[in-house]
N, C-alpha and C. Protein backbone atom coordinates (compact mmCIF):
# COMPACT_ATOMS: atom_id res chain seq x y z
N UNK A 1 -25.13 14.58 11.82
CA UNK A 1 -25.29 13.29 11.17
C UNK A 1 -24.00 12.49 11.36
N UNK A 2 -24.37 11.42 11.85
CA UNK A 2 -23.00 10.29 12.06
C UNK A 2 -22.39 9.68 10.37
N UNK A 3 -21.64 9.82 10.06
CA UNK A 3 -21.09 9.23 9.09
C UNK A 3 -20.07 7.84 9.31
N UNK A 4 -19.93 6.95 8.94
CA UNK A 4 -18.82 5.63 8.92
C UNK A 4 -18.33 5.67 7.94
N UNK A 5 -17.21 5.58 7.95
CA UNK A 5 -15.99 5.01 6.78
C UNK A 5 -15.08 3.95 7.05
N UNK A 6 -15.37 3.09 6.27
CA UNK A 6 -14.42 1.63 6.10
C UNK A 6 -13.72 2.06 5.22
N UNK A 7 -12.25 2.53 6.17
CA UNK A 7 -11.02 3.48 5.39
C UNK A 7 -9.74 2.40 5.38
N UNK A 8 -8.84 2.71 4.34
CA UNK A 8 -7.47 2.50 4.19
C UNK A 8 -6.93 3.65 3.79
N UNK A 9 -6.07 3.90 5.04
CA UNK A 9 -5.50 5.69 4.91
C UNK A 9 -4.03 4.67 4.17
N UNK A 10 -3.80 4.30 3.08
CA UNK A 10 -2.61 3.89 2.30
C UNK A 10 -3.56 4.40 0.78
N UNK A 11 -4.78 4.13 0.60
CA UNK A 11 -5.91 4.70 -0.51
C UNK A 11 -6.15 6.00 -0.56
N UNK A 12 -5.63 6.52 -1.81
CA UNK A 12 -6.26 7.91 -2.24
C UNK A 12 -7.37 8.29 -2.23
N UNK A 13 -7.81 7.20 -2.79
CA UNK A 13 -9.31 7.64 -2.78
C UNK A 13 -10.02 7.43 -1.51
N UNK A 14 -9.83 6.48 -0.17
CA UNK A 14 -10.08 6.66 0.74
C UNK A 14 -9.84 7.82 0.93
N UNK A 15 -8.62 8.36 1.16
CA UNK A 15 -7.89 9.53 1.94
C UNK A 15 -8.80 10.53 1.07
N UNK A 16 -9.13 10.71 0.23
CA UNK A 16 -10.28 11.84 -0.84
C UNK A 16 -11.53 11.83 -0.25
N UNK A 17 -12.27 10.72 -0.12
CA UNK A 17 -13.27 10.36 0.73
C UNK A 17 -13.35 11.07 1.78
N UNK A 18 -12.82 10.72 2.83
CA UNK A 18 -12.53 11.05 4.06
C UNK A 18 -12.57 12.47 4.22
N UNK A 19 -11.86 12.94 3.31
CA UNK A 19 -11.48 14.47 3.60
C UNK A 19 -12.90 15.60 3.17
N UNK A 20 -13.67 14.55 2.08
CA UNK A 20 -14.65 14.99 1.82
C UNK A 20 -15.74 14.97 3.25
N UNK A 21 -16.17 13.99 4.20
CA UNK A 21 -16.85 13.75 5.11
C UNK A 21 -15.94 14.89 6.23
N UNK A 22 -15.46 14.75 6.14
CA UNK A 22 -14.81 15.78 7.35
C UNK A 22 -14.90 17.31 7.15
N UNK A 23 -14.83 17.69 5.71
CA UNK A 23 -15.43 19.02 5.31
C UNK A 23 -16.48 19.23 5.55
N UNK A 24 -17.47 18.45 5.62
CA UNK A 24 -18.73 18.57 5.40
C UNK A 24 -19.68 18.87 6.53
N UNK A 25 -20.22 20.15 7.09
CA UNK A 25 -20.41 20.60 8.08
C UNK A 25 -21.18 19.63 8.54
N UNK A 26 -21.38 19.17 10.23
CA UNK A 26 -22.51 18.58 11.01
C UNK A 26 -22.30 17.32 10.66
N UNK A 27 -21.10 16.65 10.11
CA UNK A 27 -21.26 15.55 9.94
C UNK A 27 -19.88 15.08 11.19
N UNK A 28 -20.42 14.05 11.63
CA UNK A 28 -19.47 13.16 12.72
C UNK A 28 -19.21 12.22 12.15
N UNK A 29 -17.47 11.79 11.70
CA UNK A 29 -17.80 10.59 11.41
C UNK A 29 -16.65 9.85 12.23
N UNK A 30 -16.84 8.43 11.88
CA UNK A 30 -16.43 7.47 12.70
C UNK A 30 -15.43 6.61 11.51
N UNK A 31 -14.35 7.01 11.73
CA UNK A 31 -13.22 6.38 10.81
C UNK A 31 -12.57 4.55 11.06
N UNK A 32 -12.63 3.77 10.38
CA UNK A 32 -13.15 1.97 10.78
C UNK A 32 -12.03 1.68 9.99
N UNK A 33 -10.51 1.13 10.41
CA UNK A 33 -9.19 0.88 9.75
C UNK A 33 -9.97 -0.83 9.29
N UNK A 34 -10.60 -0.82 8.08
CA UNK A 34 -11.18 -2.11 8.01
C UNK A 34 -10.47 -3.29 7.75
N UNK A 35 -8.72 -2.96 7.16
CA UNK A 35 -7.58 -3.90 7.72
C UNK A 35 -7.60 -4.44 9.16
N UNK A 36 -7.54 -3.32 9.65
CA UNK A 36 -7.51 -4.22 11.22
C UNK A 36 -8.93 -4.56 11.95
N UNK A 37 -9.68 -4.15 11.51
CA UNK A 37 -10.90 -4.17 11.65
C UNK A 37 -12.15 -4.24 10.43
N UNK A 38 -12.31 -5.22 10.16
CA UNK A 38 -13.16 -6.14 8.85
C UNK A 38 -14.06 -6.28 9.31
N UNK A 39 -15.48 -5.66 8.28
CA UNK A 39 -16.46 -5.68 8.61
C UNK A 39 -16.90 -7.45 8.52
N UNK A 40 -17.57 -7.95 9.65
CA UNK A 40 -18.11 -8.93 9.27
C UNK A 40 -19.04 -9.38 7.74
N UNK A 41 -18.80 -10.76 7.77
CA UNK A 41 -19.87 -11.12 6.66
C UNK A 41 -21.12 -10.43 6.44
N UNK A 42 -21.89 -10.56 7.48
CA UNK A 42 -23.28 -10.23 7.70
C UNK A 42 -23.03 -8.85 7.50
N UNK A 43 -22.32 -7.88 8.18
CA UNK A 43 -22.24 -6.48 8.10
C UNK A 43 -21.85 -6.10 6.46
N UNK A 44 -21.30 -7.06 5.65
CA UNK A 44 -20.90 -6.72 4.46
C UNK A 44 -22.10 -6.48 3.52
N UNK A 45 -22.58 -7.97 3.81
CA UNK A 45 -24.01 -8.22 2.83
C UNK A 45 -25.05 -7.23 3.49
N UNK A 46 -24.98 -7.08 4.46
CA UNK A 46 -26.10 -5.69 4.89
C UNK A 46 -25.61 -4.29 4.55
N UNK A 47 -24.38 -4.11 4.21
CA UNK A 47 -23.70 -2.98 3.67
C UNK A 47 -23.85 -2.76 2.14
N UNK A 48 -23.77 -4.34 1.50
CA UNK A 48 -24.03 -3.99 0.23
C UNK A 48 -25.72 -4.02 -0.53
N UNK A 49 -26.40 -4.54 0.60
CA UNK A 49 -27.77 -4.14 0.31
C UNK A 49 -28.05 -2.83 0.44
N UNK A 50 -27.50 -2.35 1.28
CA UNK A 50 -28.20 -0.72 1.37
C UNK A 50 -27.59 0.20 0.08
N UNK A 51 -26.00 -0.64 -0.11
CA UNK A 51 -25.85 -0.13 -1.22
C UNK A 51 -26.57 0.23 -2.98
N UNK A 52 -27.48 -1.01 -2.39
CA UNK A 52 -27.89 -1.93 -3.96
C UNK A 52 -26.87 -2.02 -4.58
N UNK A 53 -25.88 -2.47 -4.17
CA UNK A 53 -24.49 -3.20 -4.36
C UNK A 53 -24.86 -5.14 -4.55
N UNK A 54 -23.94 -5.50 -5.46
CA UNK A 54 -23.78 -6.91 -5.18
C UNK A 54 -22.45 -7.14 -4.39
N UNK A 55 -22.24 -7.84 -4.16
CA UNK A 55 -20.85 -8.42 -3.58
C UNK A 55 -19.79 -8.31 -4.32
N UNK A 56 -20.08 -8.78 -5.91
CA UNK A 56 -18.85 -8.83 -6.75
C UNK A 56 -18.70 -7.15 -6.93
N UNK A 57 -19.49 -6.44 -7.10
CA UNK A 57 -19.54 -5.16 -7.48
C UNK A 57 -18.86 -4.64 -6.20
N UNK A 58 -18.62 -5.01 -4.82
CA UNK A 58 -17.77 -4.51 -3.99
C UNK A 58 -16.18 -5.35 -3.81
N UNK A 59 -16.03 -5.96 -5.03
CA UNK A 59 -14.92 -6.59 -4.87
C UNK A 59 -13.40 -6.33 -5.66
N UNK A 60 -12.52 -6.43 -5.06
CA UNK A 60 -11.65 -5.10 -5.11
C UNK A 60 -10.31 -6.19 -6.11
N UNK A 61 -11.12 -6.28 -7.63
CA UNK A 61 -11.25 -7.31 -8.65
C UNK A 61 -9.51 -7.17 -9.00
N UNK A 62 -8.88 -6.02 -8.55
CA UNK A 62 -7.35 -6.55 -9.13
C UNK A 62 -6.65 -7.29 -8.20
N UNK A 63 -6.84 -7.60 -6.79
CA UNK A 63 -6.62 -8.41 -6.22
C UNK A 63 -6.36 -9.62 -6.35
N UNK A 64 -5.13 -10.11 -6.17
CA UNK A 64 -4.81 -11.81 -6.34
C UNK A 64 -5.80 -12.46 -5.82
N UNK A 65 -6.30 -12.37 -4.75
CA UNK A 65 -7.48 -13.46 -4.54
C UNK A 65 -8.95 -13.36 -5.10
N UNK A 66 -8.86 -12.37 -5.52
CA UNK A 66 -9.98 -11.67 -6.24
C UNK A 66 -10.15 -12.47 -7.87
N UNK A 67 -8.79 -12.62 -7.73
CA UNK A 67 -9.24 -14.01 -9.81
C UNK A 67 -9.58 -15.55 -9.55
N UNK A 68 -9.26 -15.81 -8.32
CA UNK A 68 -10.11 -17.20 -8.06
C UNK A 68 -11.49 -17.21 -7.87
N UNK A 69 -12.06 -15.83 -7.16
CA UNK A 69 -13.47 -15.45 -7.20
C UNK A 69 -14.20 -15.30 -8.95
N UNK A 70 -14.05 -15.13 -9.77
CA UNK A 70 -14.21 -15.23 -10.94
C UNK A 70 -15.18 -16.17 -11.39
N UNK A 71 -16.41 -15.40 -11.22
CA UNK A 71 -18.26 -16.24 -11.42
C UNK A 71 -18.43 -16.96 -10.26
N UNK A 72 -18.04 -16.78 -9.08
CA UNK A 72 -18.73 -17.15 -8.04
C UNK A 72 -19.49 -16.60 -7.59
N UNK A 73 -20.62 -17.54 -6.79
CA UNK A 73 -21.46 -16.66 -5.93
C UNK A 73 -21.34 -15.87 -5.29
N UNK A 74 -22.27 -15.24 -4.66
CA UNK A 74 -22.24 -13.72 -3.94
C UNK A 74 -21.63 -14.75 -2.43
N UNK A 75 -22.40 -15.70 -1.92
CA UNK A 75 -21.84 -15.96 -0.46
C UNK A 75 -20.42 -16.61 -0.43
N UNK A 76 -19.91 -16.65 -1.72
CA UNK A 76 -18.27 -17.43 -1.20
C UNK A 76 -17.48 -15.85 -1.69
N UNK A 77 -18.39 -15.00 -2.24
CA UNK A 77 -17.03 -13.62 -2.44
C UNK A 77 -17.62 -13.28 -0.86
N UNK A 78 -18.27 -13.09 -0.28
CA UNK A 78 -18.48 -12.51 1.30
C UNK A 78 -17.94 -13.82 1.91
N UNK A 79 -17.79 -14.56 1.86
CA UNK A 79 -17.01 -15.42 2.36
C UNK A 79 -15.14 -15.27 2.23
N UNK A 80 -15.00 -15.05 1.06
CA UNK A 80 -13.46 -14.74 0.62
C UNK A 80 -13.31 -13.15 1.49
N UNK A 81 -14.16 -12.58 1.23
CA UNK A 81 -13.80 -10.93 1.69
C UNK A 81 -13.81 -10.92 3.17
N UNK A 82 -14.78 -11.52 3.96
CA UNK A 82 -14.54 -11.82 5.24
C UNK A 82 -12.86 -12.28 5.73
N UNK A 83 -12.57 -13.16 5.00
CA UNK A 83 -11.51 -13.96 5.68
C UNK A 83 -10.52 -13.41 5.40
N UNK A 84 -10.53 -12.24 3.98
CA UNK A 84 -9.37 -11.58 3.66
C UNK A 84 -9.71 -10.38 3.29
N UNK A 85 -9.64 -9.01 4.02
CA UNK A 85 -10.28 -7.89 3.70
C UNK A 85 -10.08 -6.98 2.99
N UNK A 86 -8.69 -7.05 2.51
CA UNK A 86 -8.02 -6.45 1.46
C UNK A 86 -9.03 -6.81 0.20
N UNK A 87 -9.56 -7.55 0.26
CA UNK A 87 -10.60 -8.23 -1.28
C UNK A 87 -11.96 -7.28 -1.15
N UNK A 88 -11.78 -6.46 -0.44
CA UNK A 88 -13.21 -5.45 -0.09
C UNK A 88 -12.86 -4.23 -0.69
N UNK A 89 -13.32 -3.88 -1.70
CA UNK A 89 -13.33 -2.21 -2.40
C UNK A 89 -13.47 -1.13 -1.48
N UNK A 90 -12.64 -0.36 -1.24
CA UNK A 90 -12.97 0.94 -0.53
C UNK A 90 -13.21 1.70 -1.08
N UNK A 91 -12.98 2.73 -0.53
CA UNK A 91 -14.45 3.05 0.74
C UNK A 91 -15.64 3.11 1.19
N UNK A 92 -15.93 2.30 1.68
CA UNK A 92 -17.78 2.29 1.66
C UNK A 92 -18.19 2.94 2.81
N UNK A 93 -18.96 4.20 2.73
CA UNK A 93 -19.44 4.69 3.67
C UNK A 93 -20.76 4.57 4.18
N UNK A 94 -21.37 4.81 5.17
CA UNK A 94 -22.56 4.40 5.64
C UNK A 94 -23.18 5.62 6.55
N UNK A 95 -24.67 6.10 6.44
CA UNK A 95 -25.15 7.29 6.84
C UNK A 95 -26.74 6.82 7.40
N UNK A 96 -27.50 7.41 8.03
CA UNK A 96 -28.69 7.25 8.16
C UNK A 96 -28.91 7.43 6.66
N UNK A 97 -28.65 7.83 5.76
CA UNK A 97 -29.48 8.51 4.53
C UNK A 97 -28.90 6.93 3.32
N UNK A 98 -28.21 6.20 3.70
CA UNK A 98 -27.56 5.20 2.74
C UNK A 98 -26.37 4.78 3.25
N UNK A 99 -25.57 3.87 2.46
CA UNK A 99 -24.04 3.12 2.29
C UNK A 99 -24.08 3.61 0.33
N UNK A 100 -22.87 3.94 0.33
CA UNK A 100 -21.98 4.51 -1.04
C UNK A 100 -20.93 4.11 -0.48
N UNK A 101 -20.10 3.31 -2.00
CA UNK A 101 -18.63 3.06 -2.21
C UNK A 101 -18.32 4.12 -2.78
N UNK A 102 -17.36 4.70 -2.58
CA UNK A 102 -16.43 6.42 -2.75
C UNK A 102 -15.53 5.82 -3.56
N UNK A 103 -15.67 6.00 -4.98
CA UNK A 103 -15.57 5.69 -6.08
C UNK A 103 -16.67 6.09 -7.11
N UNK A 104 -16.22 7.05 -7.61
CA UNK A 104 -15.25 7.88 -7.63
C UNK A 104 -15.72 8.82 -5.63
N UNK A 105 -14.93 9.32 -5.17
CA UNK A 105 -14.84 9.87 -4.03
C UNK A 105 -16.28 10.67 -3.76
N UNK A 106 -16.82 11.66 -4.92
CA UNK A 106 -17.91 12.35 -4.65
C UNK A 106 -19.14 11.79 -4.76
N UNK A 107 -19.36 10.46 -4.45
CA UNK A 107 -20.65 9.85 -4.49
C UNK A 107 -20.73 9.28 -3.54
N UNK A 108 -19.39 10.24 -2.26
CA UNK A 108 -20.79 9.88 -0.54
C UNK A 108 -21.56 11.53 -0.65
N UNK A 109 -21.44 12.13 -1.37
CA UNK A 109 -21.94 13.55 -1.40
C UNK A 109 -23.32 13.11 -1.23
N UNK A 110 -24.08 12.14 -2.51
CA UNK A 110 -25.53 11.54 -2.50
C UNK A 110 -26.11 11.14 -0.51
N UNK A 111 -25.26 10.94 0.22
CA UNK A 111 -25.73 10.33 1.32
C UNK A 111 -25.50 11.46 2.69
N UNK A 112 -25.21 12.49 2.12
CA UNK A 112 -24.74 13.56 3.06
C UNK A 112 -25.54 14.28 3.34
């Protein structure tokens, strides 16, 4: 099974994540530095649908740019998170079986 992780190896709980998918027999995964590499808009909102995620619910709320978002719509926080990716909650992983934010870390276990 292919696994994806939209990682920040500077995040514990990424780095917890991660270590969890890599234990985990038969799983391949594909590690995505989403600092240098940000999932697009479209890839977000299709990430947080599979999640049954909203946008704000993937938004990484202690963030300075994250308090101007404060009761906005879902398309200007995927708009803000696009343009600045640090405003994106990690880790969100993605499986044939689902997308889970790893938070707490053992709930990509559900998609494994």
């Amino acid at each position: 099974m292919k696994a994806t992780i939209w990682h920040n190896p500077r995040c514990s709980k990424s780095r917890e994540t991660l270590a969890i998918l890599q234990a985990t027999p038969g799983v391949e995964v594909e590690v995505i530095d989403y600092l240098k590499h940000p999932p697009s808009r479209d890839e977000l909102a299709a990430l947080y649908a599979a999640a049954g995620m909203t946008p704000v619910e993937g938004l990484r709320k202690g963030e300075d740019g994250a308090k101007a978002l404060k009761g906005a719509e879902d398309d200007a926080i995927l708009d803000a998170m696009a343009a600045d990716p640090i405003l994106i909650e990690r880790p969100l992983v993605e499986t044939p079986k689902g997308v889970r934010l790893g938070r707490p870390p053992e709930k990509v276990r559900e998609i494994l």
